[in-house]
PDB file of N, CA and C in Angstrom:
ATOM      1  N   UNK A   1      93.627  89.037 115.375  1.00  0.00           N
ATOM      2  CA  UNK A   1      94.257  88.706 114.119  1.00  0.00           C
ATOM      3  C   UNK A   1      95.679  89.269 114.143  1.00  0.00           C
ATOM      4  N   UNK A   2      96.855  88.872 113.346  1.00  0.00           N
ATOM      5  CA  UNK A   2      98.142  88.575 113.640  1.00  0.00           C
ATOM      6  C   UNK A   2      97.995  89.801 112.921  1.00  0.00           C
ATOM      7  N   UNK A   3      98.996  91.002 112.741  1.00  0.00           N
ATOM      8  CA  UNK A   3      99.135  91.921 112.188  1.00  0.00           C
ATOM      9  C   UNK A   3      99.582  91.770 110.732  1.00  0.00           C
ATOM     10  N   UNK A   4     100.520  91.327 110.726  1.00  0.00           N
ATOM     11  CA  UNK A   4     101.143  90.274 109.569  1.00  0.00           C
ATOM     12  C   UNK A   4     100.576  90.068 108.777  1.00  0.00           C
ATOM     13  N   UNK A   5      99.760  88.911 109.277  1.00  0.00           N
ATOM     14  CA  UNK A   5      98.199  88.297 108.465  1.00  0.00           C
ATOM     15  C   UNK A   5      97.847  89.271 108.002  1.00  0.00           C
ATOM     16  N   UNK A   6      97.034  90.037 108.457  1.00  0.00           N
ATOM     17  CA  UNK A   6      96.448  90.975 108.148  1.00  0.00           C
ATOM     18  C   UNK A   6      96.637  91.709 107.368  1.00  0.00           C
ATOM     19  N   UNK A   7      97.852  92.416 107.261  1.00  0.00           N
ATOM     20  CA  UNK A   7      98.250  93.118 106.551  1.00  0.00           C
ATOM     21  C   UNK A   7      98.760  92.453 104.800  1.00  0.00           C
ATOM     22  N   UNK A   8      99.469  91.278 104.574  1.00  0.00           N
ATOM     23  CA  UNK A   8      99.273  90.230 103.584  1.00  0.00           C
ATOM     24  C   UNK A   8      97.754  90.087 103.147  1.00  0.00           C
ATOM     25  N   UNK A   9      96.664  89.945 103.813  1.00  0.00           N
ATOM     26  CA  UNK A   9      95.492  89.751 103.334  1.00  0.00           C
ATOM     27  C   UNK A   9      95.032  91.323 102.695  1.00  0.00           C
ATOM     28  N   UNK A  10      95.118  92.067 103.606  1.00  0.00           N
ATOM     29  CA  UNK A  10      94.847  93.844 102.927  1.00  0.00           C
ATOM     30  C   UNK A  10      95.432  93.860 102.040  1.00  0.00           C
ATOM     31  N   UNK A  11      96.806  93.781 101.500  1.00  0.00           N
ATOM     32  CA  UNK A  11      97.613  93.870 100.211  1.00  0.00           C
ATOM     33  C   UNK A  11      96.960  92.902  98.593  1.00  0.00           C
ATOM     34  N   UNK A  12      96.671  91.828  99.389  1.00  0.00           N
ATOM     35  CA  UNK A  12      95.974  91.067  98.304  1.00  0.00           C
ATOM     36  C   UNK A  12      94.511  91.820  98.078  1.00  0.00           C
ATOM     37  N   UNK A  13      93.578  91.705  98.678  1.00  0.00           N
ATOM     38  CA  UNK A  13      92.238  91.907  98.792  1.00  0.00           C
ATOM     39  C   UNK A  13      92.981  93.607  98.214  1.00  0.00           C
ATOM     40  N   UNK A  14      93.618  94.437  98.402  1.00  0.00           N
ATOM     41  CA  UNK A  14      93.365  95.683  97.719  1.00  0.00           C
ATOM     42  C   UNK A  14      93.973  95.493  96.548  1.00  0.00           C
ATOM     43  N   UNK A  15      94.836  94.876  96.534  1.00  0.00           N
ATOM     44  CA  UNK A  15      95.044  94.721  94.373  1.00  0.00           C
ATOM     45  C   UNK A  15      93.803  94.192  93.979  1.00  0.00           C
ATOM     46  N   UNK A  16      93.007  93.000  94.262  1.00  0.00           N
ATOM     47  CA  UNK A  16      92.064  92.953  93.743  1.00  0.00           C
ATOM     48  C   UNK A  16      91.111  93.935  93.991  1.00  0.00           C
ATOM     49  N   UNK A  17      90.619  94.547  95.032  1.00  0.00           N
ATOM     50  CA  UNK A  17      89.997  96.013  94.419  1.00  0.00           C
ATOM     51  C   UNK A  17      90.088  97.167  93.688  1.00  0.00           C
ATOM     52  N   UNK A  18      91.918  97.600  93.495  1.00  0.00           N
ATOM     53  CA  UNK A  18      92.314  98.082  92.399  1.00  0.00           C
ATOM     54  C   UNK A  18      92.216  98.159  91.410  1.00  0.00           C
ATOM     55  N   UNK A  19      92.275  96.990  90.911  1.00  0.00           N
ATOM     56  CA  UNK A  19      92.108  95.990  89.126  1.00  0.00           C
ATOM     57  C   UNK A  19      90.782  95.895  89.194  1.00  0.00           C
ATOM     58  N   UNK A  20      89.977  95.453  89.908  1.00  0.00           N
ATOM     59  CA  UNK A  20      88.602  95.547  89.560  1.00  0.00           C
ATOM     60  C   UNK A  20      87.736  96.874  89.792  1.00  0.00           C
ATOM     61  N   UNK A  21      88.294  97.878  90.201  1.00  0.00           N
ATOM     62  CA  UNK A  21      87.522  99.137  90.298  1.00  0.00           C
ATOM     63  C   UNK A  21      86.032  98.705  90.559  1.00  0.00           C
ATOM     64  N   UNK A  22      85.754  98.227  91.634  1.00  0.00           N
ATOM     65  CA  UNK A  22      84.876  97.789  92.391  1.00  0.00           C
ATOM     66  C   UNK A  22      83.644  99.077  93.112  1.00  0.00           C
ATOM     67  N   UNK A  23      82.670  99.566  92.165  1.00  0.00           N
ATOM     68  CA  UNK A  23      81.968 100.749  92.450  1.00  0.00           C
ATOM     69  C   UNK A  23      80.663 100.447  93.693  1.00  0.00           C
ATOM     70  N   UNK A  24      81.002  99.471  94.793  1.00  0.00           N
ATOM     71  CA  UNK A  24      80.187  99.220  95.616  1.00  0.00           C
ATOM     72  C   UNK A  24      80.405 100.692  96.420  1.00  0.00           C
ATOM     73  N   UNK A  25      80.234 100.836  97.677  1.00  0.00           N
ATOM     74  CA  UNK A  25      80.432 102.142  98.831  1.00  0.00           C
ATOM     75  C   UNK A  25      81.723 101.347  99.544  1.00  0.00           C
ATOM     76  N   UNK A  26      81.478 100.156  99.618  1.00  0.00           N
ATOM     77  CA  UNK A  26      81.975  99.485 101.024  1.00  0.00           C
ATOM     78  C   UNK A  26      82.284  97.825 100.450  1.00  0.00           C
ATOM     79  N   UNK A  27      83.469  97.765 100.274  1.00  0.00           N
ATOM     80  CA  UNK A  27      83.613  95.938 100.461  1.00  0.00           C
ATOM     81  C   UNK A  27      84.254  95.287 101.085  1.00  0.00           C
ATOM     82  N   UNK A  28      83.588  94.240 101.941  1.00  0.00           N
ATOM     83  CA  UNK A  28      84.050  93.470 103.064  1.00  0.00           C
ATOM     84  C   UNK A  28      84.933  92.064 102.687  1.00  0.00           C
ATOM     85  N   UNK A  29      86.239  92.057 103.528  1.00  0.00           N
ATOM     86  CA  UNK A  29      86.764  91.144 103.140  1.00  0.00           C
ATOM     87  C   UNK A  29      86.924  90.157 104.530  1.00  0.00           C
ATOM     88  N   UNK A  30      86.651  88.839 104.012  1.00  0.00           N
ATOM     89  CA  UNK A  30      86.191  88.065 105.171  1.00  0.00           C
ATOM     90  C   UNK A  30      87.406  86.725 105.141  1.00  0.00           C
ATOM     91  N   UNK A  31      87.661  86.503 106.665  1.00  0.00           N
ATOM     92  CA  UNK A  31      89.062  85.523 106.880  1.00  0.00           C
ATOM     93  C   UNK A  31      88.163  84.026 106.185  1.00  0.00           C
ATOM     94  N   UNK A  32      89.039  83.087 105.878  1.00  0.00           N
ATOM     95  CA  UNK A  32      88.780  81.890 105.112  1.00  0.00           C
ATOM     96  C   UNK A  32      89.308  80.708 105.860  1.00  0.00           C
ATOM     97  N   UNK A  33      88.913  79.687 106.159  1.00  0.00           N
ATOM     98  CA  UNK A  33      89.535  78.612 106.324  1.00  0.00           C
ATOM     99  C   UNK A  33      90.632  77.618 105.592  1.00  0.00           C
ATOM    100  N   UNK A  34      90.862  76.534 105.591  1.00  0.00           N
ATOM    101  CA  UNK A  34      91.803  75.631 104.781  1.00  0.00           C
ATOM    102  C   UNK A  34      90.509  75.516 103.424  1.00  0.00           C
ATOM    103  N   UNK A  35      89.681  74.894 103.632  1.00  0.00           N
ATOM    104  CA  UNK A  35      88.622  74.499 102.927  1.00  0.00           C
ATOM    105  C   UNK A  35      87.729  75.786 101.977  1.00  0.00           C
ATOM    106  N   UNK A  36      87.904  77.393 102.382  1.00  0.00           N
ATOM    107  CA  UNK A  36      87.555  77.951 101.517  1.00  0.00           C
ATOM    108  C   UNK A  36      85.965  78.538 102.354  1.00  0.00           C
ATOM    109  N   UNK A  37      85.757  78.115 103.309  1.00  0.00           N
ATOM    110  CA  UNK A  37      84.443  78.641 104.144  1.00  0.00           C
ATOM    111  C   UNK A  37      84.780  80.010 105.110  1.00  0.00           C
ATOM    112  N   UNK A  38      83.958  81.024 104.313  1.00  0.00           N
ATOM    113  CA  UNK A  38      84.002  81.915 105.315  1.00  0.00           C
ATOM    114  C   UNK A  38      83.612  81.837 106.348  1.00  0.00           C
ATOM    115  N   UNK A  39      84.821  82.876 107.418  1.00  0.00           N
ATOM    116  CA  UNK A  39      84.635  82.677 109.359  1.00  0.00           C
ATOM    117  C   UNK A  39      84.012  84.297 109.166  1.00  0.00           C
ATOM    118  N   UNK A  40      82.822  83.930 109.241  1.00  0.00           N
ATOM    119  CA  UNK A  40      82.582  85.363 109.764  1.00  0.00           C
ATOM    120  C   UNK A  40      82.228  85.102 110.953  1.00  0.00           C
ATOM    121  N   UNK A  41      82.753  84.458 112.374  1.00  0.00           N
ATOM    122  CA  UNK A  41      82.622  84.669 113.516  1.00  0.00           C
ATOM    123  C   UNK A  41      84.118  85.231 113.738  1.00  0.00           C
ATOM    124  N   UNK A  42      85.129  85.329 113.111  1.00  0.00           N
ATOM    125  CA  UNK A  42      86.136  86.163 113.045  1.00  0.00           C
ATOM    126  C   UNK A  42      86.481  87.501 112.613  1.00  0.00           C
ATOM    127  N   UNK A  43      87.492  88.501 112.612  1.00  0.00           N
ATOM    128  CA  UNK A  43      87.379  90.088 112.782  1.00  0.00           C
ATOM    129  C   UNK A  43      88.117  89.636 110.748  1.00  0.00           C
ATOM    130  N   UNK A  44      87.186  90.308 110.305  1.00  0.00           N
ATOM    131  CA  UNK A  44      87.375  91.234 109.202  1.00  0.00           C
ATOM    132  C   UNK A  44      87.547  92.777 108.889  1.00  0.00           C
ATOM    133  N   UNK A  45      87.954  93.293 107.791  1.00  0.00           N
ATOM    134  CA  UNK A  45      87.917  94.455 106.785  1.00  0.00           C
ATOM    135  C   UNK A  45      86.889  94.877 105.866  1.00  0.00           C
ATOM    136  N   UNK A  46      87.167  96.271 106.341  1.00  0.00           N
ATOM    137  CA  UNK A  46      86.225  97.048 104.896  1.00  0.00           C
ATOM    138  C   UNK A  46      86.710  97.673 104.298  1.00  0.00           C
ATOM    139  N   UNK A  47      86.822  97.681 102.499  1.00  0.00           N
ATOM    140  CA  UNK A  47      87.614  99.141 102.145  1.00  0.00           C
ATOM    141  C   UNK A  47      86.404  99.822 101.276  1.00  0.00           C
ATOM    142  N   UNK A  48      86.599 101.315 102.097  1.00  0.00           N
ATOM    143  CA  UNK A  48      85.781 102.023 101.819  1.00  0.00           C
ATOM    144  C   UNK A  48      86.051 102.409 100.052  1.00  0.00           C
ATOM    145  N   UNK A  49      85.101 102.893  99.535  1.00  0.00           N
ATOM    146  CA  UNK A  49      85.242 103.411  98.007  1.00  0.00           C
ATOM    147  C   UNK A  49      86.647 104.631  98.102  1.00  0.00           C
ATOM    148  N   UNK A  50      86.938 105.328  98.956  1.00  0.00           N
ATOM    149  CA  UNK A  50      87.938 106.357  98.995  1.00  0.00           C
ATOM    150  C   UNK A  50      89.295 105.583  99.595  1.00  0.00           C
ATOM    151  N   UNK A  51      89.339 104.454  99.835  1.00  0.00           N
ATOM    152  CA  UNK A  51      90.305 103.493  99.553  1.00  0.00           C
ATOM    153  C   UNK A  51      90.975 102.993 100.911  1.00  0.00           C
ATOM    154  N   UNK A  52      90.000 103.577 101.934  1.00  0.00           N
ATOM    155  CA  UNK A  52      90.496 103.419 103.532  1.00  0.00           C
ATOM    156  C   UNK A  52      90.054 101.871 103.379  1.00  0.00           C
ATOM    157  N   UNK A  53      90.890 101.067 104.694  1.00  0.00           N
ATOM    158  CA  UNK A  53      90.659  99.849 104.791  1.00  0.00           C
ATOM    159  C   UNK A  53      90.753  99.983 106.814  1.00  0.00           C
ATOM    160  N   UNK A  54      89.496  99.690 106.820  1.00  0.00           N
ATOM    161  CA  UNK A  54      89.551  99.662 108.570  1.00  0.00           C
ATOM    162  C   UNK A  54      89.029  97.896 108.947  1.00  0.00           C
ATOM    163  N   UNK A  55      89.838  97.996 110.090  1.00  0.00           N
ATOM    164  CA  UNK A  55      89.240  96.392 110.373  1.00  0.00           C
ATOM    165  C   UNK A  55      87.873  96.195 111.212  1.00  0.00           C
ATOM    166  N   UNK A  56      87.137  95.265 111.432  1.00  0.00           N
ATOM    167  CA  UNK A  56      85.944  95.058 111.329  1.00  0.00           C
ATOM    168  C   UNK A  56      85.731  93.577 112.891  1.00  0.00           C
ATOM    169  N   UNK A  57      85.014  94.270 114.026  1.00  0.00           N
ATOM    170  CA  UNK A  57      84.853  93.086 114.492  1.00  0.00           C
ATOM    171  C   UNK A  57      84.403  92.085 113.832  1.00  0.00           C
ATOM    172  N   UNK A  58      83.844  90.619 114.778  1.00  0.00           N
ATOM    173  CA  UNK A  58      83.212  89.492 114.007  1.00  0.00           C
ATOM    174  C   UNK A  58      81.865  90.119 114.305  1.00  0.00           C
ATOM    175  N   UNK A  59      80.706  91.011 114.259  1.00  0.00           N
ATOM    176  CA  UNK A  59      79.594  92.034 114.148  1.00  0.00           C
ATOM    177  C   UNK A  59      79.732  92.644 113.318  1.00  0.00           C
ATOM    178  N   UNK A  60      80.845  93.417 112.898  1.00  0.00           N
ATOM    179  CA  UNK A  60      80.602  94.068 111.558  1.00  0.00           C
ATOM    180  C   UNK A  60      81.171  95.831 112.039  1.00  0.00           C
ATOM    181  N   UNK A  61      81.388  95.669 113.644  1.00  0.00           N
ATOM    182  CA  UNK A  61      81.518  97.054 114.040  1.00  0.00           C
ATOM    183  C   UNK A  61      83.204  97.770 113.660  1.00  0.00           C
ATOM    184  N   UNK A  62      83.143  98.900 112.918  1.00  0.00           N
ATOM    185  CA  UNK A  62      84.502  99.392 112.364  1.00  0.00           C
ATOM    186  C   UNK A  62      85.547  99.554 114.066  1.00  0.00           C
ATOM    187  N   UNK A  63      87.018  98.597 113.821  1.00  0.00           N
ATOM    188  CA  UNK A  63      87.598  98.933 115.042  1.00  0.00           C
ATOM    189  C   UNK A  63      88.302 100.655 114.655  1.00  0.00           C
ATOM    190  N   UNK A  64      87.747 101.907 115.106  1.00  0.00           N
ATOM    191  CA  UNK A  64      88.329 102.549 114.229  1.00  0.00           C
ATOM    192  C   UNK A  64      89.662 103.201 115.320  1.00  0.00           C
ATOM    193  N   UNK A  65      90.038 102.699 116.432  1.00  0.00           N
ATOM    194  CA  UNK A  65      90.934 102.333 117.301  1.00  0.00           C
ATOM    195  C   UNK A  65      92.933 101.543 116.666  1.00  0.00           C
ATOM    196  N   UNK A  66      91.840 100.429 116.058  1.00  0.00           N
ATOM    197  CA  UNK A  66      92.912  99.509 115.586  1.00  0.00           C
ATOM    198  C   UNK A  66      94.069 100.206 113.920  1.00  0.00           C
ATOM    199  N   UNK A  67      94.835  99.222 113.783  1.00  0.00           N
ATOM    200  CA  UNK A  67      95.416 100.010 112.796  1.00  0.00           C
ATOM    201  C   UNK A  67      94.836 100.120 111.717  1.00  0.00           C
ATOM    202  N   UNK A  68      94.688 101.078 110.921  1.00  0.00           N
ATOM    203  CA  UNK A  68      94.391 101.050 109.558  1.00  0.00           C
ATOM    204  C   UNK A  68      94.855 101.648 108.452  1.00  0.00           C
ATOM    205  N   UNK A  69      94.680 101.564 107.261  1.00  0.00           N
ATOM    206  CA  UNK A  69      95.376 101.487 105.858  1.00  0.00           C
ATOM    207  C   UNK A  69      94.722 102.269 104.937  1.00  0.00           C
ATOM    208  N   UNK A  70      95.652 102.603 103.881  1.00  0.00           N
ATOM    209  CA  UNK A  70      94.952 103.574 102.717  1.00  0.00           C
ATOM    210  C   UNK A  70      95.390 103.036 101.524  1.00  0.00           C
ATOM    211  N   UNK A  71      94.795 103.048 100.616  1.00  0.00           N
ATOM    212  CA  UNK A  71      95.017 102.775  98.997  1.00  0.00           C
ATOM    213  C   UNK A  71      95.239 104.005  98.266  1.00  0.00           C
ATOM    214  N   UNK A  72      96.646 104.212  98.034  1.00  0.00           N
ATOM    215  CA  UNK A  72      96.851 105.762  96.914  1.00  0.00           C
ATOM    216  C   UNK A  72      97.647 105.346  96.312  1.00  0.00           C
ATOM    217  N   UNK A  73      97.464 105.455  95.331  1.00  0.00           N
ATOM    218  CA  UNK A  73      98.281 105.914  94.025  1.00  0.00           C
ATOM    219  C   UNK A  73      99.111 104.400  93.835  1.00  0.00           C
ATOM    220  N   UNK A  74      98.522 103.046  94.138  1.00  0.00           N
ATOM    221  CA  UNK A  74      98.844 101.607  93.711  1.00  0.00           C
ATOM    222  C   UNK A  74     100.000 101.199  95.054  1.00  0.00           C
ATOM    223  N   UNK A  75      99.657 102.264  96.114  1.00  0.00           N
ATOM    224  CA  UNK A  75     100.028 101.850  97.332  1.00  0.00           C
ATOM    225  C   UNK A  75      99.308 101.721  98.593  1.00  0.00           C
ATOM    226  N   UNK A  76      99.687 100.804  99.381  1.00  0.00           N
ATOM    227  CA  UNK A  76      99.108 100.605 100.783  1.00  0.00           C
ATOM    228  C   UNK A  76      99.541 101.146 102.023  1.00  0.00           C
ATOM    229  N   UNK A  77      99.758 102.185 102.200  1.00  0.00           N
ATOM    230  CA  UNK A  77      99.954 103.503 103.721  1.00  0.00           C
ATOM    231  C   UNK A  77      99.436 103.175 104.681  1.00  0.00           C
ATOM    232  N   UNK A  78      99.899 102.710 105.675  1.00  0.00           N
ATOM    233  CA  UNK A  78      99.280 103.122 107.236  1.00  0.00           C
ATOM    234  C   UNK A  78      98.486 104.348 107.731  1.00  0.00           C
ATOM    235  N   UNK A  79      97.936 103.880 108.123  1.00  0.00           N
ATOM    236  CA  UNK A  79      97.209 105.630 109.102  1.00  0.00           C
ATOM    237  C   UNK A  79      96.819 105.600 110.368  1.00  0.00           C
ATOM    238  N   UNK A  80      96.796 106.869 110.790  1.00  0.00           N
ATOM    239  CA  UNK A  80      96.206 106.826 112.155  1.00  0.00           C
ATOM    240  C   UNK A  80      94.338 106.990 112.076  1.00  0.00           C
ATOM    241  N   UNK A  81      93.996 107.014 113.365  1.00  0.00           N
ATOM    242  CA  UNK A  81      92.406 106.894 113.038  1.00  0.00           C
ATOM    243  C   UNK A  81      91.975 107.626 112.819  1.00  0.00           C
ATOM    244  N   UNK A  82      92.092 108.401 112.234  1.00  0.00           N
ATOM    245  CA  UNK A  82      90.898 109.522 111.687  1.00  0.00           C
ATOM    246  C   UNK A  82      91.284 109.478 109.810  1.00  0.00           C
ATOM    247  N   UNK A  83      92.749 109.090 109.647  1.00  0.00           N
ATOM    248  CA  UNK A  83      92.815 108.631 108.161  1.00  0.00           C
ATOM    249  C   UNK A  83      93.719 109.220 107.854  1.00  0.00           C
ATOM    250  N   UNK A  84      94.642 110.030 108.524  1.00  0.00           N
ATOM    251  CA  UNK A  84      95.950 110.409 107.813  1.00  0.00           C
ATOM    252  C   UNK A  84      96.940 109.449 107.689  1.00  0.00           C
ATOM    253  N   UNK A  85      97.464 109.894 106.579  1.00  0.00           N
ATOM    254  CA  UNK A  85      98.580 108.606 106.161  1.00  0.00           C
ATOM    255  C   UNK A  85      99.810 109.344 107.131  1.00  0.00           C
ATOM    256  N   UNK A  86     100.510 108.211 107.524  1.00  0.00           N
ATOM    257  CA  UNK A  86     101.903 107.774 107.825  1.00  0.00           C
ATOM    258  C   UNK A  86     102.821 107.695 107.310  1.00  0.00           C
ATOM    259  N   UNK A  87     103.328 108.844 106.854  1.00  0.00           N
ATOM    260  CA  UNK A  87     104.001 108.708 105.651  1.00  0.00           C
ATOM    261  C   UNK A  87     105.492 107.237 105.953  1.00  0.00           C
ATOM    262  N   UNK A  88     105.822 107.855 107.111  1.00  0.00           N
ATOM    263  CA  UNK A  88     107.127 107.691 107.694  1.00  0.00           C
ATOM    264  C   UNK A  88     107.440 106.225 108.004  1.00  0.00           C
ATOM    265  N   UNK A  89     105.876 105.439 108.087  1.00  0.00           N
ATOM    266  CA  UNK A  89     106.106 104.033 108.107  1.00  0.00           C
ATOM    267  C   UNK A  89     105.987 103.283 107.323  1.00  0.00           C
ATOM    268  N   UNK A  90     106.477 102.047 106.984  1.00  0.00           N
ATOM    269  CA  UNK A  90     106.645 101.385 105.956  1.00  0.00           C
ATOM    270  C   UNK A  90     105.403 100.935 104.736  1.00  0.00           C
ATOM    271  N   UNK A  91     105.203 100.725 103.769  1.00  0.00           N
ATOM    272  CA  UNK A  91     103.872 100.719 103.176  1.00  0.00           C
ATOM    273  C   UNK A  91     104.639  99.147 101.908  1.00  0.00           C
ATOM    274  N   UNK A  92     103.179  99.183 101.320  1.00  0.00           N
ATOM    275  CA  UNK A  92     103.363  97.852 100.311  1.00  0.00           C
ATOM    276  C   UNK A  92     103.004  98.506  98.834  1.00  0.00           C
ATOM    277  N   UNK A  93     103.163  97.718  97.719  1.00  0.00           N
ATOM    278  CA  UNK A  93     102.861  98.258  96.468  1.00  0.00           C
ATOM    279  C   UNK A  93     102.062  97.555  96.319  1.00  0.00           C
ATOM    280  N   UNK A  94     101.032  97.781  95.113  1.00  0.00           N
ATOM    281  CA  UNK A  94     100.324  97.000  94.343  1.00  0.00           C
ATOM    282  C   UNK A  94     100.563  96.824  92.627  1.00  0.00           C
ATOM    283  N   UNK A  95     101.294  95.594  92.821  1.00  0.00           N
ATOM    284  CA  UNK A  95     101.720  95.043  91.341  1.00  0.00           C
ATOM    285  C   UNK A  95     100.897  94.520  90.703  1.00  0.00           C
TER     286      UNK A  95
END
């Protein structure tokens, strides 16, 4: 998955977990076609309830290798893998 992509889809999919204060543990966000059918033979996301967002083979296994993201304070932070934020690299808001 294009980083890009990805990262546009994390920004959306976490405002809507923001605004909906979504009290699951874990919610998976899954790539879509033109037509609206989920590919879950493609690599998805999870954002954990503490607001980490790690990406997700097409199995379900956390890449916890690949890049991943944090939700604080109505922003989206990079991190390295174990979950510290990045401060130093660029991040997104949630409007």
């Amino acid at each position: 998955m294009n980083s890009k992509v990805l990262h546009k889809i994390l920004v959306v999919c976490g405002y809507f977990l923001f605004v909906a204060n979504v009290s699951a543990e874990e919610t998976n966000i899954y790539q879509q076609d033109s037509t609206g059918n989920i590919q879950y033979h493609k690599p998805s996301a999870v954002i954990q309830k503490d607001g980490r967002i790690i990406e997700t083979d097409s199995v379900g296994n956390k890449q916890y290798h690949k890049q991943q993201y944090q939700i604080k304070d109505g922003k989206i932070y990079q991190t390295d893998s174990v979950g510290n934020i990045q401060y130093h690299k660029p991040h997104s808001v949630i409007k």
